[in-house]
Protein backbone atom coordinates (compact mmCIF):
# COMPACT_ATOMS: atom_id res chain seq x y z
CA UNK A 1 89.49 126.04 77.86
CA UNK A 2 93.00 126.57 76.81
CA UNK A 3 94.04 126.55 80.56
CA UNK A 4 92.50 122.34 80.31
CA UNK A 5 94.02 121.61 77.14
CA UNK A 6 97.62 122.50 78.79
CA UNK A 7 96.56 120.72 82.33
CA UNK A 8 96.03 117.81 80.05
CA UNK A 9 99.12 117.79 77.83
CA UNK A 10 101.05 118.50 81.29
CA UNK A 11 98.91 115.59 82.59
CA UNK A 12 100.00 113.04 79.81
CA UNK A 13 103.42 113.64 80.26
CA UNK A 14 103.66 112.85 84.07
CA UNK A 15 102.07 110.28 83.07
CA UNK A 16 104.36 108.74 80.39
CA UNK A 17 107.19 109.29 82.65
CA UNK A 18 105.80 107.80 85.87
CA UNK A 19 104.36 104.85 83.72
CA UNK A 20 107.46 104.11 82.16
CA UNK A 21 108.89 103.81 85.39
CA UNK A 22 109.29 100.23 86.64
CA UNK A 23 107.91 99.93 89.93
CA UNK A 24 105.94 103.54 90.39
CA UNK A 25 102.30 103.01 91.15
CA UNK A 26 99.95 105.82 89.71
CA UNK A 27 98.46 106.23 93.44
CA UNK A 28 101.76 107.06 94.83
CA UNK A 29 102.27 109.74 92.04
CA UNK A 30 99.08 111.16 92.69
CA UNK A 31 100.10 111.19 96.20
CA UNK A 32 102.88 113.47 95.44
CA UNK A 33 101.01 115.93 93.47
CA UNK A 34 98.07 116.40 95.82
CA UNK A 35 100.66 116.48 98.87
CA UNK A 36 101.52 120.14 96.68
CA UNK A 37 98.70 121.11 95.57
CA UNK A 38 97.81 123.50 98.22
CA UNK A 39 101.03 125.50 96.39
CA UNK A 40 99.61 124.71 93.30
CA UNK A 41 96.10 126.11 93.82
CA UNK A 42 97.59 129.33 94.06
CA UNK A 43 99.07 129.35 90.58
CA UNK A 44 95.93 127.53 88.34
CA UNK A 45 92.24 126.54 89.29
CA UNK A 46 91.10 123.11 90.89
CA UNK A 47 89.29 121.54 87.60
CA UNK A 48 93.41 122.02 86.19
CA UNK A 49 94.76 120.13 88.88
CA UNK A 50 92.23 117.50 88.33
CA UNK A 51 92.19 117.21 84.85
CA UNK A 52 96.19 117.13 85.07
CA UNK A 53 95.35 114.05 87.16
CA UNK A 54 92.35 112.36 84.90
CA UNK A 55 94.95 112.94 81.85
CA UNK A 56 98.15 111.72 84.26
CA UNK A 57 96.05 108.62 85.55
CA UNK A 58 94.73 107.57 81.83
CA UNK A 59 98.62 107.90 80.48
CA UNK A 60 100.18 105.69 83.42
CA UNK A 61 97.27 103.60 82.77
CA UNK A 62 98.16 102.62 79.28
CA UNK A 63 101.76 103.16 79.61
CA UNK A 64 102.45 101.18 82.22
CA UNK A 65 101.95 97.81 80.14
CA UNK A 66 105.64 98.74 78.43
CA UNK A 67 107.90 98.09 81.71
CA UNK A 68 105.21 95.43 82.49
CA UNK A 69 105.57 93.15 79.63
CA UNK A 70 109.19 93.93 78.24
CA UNK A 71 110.44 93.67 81.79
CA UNK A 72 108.04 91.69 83.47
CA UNK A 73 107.47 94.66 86.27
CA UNK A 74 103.89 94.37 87.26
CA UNK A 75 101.61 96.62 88.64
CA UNK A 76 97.85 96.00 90.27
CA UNK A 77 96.24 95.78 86.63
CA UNK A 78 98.92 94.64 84.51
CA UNK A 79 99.91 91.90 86.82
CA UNK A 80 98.51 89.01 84.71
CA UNK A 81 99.90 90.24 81.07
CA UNK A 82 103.60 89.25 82.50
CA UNK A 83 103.67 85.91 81.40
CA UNK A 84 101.95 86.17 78.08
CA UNK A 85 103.84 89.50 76.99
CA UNK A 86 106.99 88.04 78.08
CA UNK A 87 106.34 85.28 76.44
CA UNK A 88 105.87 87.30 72.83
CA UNK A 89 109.09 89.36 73.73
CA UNK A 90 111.03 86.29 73.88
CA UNK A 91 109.52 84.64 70.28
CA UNK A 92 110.49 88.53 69.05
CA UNK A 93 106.98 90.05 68.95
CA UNK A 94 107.47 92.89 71.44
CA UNK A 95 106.15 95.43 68.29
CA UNK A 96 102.99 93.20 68.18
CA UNK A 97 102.64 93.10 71.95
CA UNK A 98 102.65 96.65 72.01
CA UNK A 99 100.37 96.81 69.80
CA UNK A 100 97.56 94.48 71.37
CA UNK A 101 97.83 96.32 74.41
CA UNK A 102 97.61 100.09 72.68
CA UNK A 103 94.71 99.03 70.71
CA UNK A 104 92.73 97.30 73.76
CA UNK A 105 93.46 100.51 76.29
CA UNK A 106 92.21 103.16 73.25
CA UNK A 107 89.26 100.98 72.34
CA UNK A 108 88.01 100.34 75.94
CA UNK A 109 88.12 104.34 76.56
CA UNK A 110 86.15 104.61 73.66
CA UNK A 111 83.35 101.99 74.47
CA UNK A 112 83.49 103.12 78.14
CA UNK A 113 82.44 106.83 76.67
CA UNK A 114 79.66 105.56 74.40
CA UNK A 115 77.94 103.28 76.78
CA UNK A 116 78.13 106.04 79.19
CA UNK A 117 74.61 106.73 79.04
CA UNK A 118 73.51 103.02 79.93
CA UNK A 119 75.57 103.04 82.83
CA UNK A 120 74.18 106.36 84.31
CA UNK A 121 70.86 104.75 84.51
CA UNK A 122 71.60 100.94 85.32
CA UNK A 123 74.90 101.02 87.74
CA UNK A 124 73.57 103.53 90.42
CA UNK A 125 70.17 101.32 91.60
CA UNK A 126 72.94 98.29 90.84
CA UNK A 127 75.76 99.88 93.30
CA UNK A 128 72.68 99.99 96.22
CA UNK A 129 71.54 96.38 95.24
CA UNK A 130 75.02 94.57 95.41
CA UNK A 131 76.93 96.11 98.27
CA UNK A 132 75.37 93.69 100.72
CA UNK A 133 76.01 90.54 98.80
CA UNK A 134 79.75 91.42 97.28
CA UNK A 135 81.05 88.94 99.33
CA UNK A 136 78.93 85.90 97.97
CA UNK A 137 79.94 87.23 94.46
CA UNK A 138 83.34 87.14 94.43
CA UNK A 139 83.54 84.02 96.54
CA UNK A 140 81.72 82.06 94.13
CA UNK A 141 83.33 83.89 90.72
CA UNK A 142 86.89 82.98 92.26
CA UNK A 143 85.92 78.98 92.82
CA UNK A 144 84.39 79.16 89.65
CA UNK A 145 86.92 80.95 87.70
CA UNK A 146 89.92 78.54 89.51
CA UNK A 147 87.39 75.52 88.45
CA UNK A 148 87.08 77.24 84.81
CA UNK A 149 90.93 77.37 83.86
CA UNK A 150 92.49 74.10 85.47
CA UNK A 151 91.59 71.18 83.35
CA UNK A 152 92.51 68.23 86.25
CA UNK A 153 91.70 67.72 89.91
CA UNK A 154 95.23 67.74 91.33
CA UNK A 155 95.63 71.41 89.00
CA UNK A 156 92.35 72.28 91.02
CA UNK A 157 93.63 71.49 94.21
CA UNK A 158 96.66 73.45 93.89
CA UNK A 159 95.13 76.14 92.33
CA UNK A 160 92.93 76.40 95.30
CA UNK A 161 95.12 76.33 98.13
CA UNK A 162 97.53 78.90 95.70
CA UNK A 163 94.58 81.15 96.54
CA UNK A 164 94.00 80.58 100.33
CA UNK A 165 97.60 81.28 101.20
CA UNK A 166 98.15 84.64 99.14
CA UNK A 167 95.18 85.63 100.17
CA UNK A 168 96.40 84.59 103.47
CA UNK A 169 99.85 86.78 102.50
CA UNK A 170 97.27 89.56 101.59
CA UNK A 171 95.20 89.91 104.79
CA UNK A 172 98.29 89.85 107.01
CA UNK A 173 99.99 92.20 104.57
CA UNK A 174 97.18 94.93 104.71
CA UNK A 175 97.08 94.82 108.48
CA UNK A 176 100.88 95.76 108.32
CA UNK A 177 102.00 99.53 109.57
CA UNK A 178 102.21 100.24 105.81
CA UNK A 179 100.95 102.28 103.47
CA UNK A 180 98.55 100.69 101.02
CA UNK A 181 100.70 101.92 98.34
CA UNK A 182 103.96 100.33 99.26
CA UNK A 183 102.16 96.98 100.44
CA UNK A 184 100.84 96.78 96.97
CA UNK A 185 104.20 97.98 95.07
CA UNK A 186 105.76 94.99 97.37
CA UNK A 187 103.42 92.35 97.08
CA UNK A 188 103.32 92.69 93.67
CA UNK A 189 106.80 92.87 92.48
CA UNK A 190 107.48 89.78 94.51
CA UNK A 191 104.28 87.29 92.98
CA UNK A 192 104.37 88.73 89.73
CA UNK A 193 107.42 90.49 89.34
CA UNK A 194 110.52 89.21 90.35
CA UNK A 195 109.14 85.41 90.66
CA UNK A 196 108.50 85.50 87.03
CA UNK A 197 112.11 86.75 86.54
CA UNK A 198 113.79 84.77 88.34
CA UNK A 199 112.51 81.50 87.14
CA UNK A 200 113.06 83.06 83.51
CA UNK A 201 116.66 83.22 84.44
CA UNK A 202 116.90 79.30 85.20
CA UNK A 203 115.89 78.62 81.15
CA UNK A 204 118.93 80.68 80.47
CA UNK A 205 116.29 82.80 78.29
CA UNK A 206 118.18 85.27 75.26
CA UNK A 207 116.36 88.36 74.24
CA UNK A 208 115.86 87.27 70.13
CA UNK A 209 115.88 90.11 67.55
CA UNK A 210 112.53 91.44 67.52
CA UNK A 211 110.78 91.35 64.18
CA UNK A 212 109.97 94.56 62.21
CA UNK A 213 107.23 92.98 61.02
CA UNK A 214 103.50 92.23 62.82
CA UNK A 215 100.19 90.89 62.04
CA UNK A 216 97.14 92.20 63.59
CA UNK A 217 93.72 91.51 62.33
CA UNK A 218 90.62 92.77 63.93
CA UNK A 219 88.61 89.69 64.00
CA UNK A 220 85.52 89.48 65.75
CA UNK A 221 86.98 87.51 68.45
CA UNK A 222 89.87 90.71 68.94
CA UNK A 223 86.88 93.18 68.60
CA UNK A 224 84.50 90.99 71.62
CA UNK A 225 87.50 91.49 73.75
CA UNK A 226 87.55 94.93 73.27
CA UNK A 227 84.30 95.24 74.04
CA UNK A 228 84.62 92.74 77.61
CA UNK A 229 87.65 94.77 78.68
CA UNK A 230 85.37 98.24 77.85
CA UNK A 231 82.60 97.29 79.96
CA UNK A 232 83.94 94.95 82.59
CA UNK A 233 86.27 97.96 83.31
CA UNK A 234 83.05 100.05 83.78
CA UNK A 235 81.46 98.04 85.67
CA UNK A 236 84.31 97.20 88.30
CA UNK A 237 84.47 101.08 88.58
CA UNK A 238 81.38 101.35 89.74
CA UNK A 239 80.60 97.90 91.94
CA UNK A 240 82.60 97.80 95.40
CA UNK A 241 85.25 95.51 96.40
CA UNK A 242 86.44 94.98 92.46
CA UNK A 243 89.22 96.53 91.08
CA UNK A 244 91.59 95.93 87.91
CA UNK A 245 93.21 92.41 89.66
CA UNK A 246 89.83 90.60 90.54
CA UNK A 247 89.10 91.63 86.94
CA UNK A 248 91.13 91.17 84.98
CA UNK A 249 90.65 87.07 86.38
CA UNK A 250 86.64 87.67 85.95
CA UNK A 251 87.24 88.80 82.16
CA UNK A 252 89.34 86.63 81.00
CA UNK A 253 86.71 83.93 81.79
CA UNK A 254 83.98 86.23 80.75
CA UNK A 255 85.36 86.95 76.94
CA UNK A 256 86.04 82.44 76.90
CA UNK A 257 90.18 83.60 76.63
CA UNK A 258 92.64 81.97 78.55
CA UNK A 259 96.57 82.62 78.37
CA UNK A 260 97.38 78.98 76.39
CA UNK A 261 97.93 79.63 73.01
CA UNK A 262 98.77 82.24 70.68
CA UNK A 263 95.24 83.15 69.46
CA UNK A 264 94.08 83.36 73.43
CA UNK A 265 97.37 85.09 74.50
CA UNK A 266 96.41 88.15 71.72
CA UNK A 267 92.36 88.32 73.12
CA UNK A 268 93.50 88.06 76.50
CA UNK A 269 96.07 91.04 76.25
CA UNK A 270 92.78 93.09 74.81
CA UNK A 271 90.55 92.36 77.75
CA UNK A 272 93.41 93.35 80.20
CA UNK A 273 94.94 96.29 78.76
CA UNK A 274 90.98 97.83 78.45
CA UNK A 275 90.27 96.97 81.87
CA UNK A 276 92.90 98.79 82.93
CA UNK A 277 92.28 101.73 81.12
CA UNK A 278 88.30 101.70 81.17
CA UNK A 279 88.28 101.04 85.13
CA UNK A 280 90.82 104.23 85.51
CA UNK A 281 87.88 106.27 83.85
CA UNK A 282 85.21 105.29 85.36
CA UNK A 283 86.70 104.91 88.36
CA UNK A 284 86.54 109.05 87.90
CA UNK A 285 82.78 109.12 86.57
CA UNK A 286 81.51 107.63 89.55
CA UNK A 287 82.07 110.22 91.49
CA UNK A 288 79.30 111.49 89.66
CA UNK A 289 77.16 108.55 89.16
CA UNK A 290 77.21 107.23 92.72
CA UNK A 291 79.46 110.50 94.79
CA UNK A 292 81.53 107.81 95.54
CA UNK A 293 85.56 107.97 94.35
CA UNK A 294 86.63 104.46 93.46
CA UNK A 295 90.52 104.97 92.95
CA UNK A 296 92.88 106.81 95.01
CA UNK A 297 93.11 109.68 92.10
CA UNK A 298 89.45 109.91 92.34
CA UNK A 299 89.80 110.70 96.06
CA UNK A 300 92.52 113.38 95.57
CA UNK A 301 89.79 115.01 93.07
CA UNK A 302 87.28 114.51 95.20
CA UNK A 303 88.89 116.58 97.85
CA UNK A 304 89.64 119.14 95.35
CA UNK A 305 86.16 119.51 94.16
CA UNK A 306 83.70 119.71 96.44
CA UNK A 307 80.61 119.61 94.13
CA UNK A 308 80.85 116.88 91.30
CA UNK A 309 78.50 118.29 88.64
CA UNK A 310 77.97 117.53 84.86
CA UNK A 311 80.18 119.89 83.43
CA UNK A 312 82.96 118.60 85.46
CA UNK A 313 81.95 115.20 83.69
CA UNK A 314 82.35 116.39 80.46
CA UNK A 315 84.94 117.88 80.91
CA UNK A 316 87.20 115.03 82.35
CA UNK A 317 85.75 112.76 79.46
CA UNK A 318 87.27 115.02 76.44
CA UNK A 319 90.58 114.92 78.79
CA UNK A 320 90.20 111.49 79.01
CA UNK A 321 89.79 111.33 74.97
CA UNK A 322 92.82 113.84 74.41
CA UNK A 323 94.95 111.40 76.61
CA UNK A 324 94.35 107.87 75.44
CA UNK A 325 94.76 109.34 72.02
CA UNK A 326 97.98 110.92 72.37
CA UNK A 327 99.18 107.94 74.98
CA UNK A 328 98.47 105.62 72.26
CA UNK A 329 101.09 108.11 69.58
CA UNK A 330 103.41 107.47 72.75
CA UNK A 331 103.15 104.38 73.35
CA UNK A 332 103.69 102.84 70.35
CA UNK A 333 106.81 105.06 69.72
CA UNK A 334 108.33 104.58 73.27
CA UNK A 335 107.43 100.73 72.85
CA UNK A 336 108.85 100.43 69.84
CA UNK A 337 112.14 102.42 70.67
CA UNK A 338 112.18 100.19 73.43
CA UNK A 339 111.75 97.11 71.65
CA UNK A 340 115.23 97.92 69.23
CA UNK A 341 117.09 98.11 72.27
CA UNK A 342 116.34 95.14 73.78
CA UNK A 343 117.34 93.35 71.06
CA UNK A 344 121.19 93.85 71.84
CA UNK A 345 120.93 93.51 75.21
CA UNK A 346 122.24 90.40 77.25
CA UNK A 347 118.96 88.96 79.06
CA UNK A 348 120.42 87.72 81.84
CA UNK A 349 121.87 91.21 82.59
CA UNK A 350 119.10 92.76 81.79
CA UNK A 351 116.80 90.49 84.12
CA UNK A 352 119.01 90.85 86.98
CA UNK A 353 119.37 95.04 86.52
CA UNK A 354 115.34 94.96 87.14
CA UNK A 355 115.12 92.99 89.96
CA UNK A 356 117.77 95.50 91.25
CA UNK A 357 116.17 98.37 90.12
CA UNK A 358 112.74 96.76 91.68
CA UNK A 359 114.27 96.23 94.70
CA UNK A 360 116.25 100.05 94.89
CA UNK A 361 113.01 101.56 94.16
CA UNK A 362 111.02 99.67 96.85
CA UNK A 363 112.82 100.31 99.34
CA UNK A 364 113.74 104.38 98.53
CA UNK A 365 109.49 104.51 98.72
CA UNK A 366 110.15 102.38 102.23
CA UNK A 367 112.15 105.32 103.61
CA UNK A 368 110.25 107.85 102.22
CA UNK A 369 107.41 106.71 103.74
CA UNK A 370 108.89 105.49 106.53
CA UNK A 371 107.91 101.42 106.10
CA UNK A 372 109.42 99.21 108.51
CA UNK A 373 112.11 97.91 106.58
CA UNK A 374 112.91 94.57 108.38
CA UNK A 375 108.97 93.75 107.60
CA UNK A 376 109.37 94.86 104.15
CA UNK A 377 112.24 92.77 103.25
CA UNK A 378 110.47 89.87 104.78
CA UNK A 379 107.22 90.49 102.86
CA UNK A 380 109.05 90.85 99.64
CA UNK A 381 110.71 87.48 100.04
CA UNK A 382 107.61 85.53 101.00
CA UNK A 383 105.47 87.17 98.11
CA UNK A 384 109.03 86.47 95.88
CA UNK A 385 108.89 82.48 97.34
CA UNK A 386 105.00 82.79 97.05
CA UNK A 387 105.16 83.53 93.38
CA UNK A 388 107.77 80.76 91.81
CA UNK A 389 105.11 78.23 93.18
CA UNK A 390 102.99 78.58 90.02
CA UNK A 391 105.95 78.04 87.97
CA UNK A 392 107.03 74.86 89.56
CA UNK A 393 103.40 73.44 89.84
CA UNK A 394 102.17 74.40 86.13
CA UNK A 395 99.28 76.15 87.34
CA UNK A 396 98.32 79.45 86.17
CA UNK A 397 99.24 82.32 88.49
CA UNK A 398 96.12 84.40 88.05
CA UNK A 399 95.57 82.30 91.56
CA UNK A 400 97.95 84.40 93.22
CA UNK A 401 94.98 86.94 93.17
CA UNK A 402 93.79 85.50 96.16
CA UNK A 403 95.84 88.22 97.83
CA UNK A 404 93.29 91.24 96.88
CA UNK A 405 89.92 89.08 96.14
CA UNK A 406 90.08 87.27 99.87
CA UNK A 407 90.56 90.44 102.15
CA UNK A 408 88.08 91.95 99.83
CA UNK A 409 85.63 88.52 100.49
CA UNK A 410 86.78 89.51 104.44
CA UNK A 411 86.25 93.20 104.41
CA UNK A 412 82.64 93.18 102.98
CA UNK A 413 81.51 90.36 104.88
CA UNK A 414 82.37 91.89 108.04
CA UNK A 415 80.78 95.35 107.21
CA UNK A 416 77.60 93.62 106.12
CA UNK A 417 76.90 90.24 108.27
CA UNK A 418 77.19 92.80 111.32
């Protein structure tokens, strides 16, 4: 027991330094551990190696949404809280951003836990029922979600062909000699990332002194999103072909948030930062619900373990408990610390030193794994071109999902209309 409750300290603090990191996915960490394991395995047990990863997985989880929102570096889940925790950082709320997102990652873990039970019965006979028909799901939640957030018919339009061509980008991307890993890390720095930079840079945007102060009520509007982001998150752990990008877009409709104003900005931080964290769980329990490992962490610890059994389950969900709580400690003090720098710092600077930074660290994972570098540099400008469209159209770049939902669409329809 002791030998768990130092796998998952060890765990959380991998965690807090690869999801601090701008740029490092929590697959491509995982990567690196299991590539040693078969050294490690001859120092501590299996269930420590993959409790190390459930606690190292849960950390980056919640972590990640720092670098995300007070430096606009996105990852797959945290993609779509750019714009809106930018947005707070630059009227000085980076404390209460922090915040939002801290609160919505610990409550999701803990409504993911309770309604365990539920899930064990329902989602299994679901998982059989839906594989078939994923396609015709998420081909009529995306028209309906781009219909659901633009309010005219020329917003509509663009919207919709926003969607065809990254999810045009997206199917050529994923048929690249790349690893998925580095097709994601460069896809996504260049829609979400850097775009959303760069265009920041022609306001001539200042980094204001960020208040001390913050005001957070738990309405029941806060606590509904908790709740959406808890249980969406379960579900898309479970259900194939969704994942923390399609959604986070299929939450925000389904808790009525949208990124506008300030009241919708705070619920729709909630739903995404639980998401993120609740899918990373259960992404992990449904190895056990349906033997079927829905992440690339789960797939390392699937290999590790052979037989999934309910001990194992209990045992990653008081690692999971031990993490959020202590990632939540961290992240508000790492946040926070983070937060009083920024306020000195020249934006511009600052802005451009990421994009740098994004850019170094893309392409030292390029050589690493040995990307073709002329294709990455030419898939990081298109996705980087791709992703100032939104800006210049006013239309909401939760379109640019496109890129994940229409391979998915492709990829299930193919393996079930054959």
């Amino acid at each position: 027991m002791f030998e768990l409750v130092i796998a998952c300290l060890l765990g959380v603090g991998i965690g807090t330094i690869t999801g601090m990191t701008p740029g490092i996915h929590i697959n491509t960490a995982g990567a690196i551990l299991f590539a040693v394991s078969t050294i490690l395995l001859s120092f501590v047990s299996p269930e420590f190696l993959c409790v190390l990863m459930v606690s190292m997985s849960i950390a980056h989880a919640l972590l990640e949404f720092v670098p995300s929102m007070l430096l606009g570096v996105p990852e797959e889940g945290t993609a779509l809280t750019v714009l809106p925790g930018h947005k707070m950082v630059l009227e000085g709320r980076s404390k209460e951003a922090i915040r939002i997102v801290s609160i919505g990652g610990f409550g999701a873990i803990i409504v993911t836990i309770l309604l365990l039970p539920i899930f064990a019965i329902v989602l299994p006979p679901t998982y059989e029922f839906l594989k078939p028909v994923t396609w015709i799901l998420l081909l009529i939640a995306s028209i309906y979600l781009i219909y659901k957030v633009t309010s005219t018919l020329k917003g509509f339009l663009w919207s919709l062909l926003l969607f065809i061509l990254s999810g045009i980008l997206g199917w050529i991307i994923f048929q690249a000699p790349l690893s998925s890993g580095i097709s994601l890390m460069c896809v996504f720095s260049g829609l979400f990332g850097i775009s959303t930079i760069l265009f920041s840079l022609n306001d001539n945007s200042t980094i204001p002194h960020q208040n001390k102060f913050y005001e957070l009520d738990l309405d029941n509007a806060k606590i509904k999103s908790r709740l959406t982001g808890g249980t969406t998150g379960a579900i898309l752990g479970c259900l194939p072909g969704f994942g923390p990008a399609q959604g986070s877009v299929i939450a925000q409709s389904a808790s009525g948030q949208s990124n506008n104003d300030d009241e919708n900005t705070t619920n729709f931080l909630l739903v995404i930062s639980g998401l993120n964290t609740s899918d990373c769980l259960f992404s992990l329990i449904a190895i056990y619900l349906i033997g079927n490992p829905r992440s690339g962490i789960a797939v390392y610890m699937s290999y590790l373990i052979s037989e999934f059994n309910l001990s194992h389950l209990i045992a990653f969900i008081f690692a999971s408990l031990i993490s959020v709580s202590l990632s939540l400690a961290l992240c508000l003090k790492l946040g926070d610390s983070f937060s009083k720098l920024m306020s000195g710092i020249d934006y511009r600077k600052l802005s451009i030193a990421v994009i740098v930074l994004q850019v170094i660290l893309l392409y030292i994972f390029g050589l690493y794994y040995q990307a073709p570098l002329l294709y990455l540099t030419l898939m990081l400008v298109t996705s980087t071109a791709m992703g100032l469209l939104p800006h210049y159209l006013d239309v909401g770049k939760s379109h640019l999902m496109g890129v994940l939902i229409i391979p998915a669409i492709i990829i299930y329809m193919q393996m079930f209309q054959s």
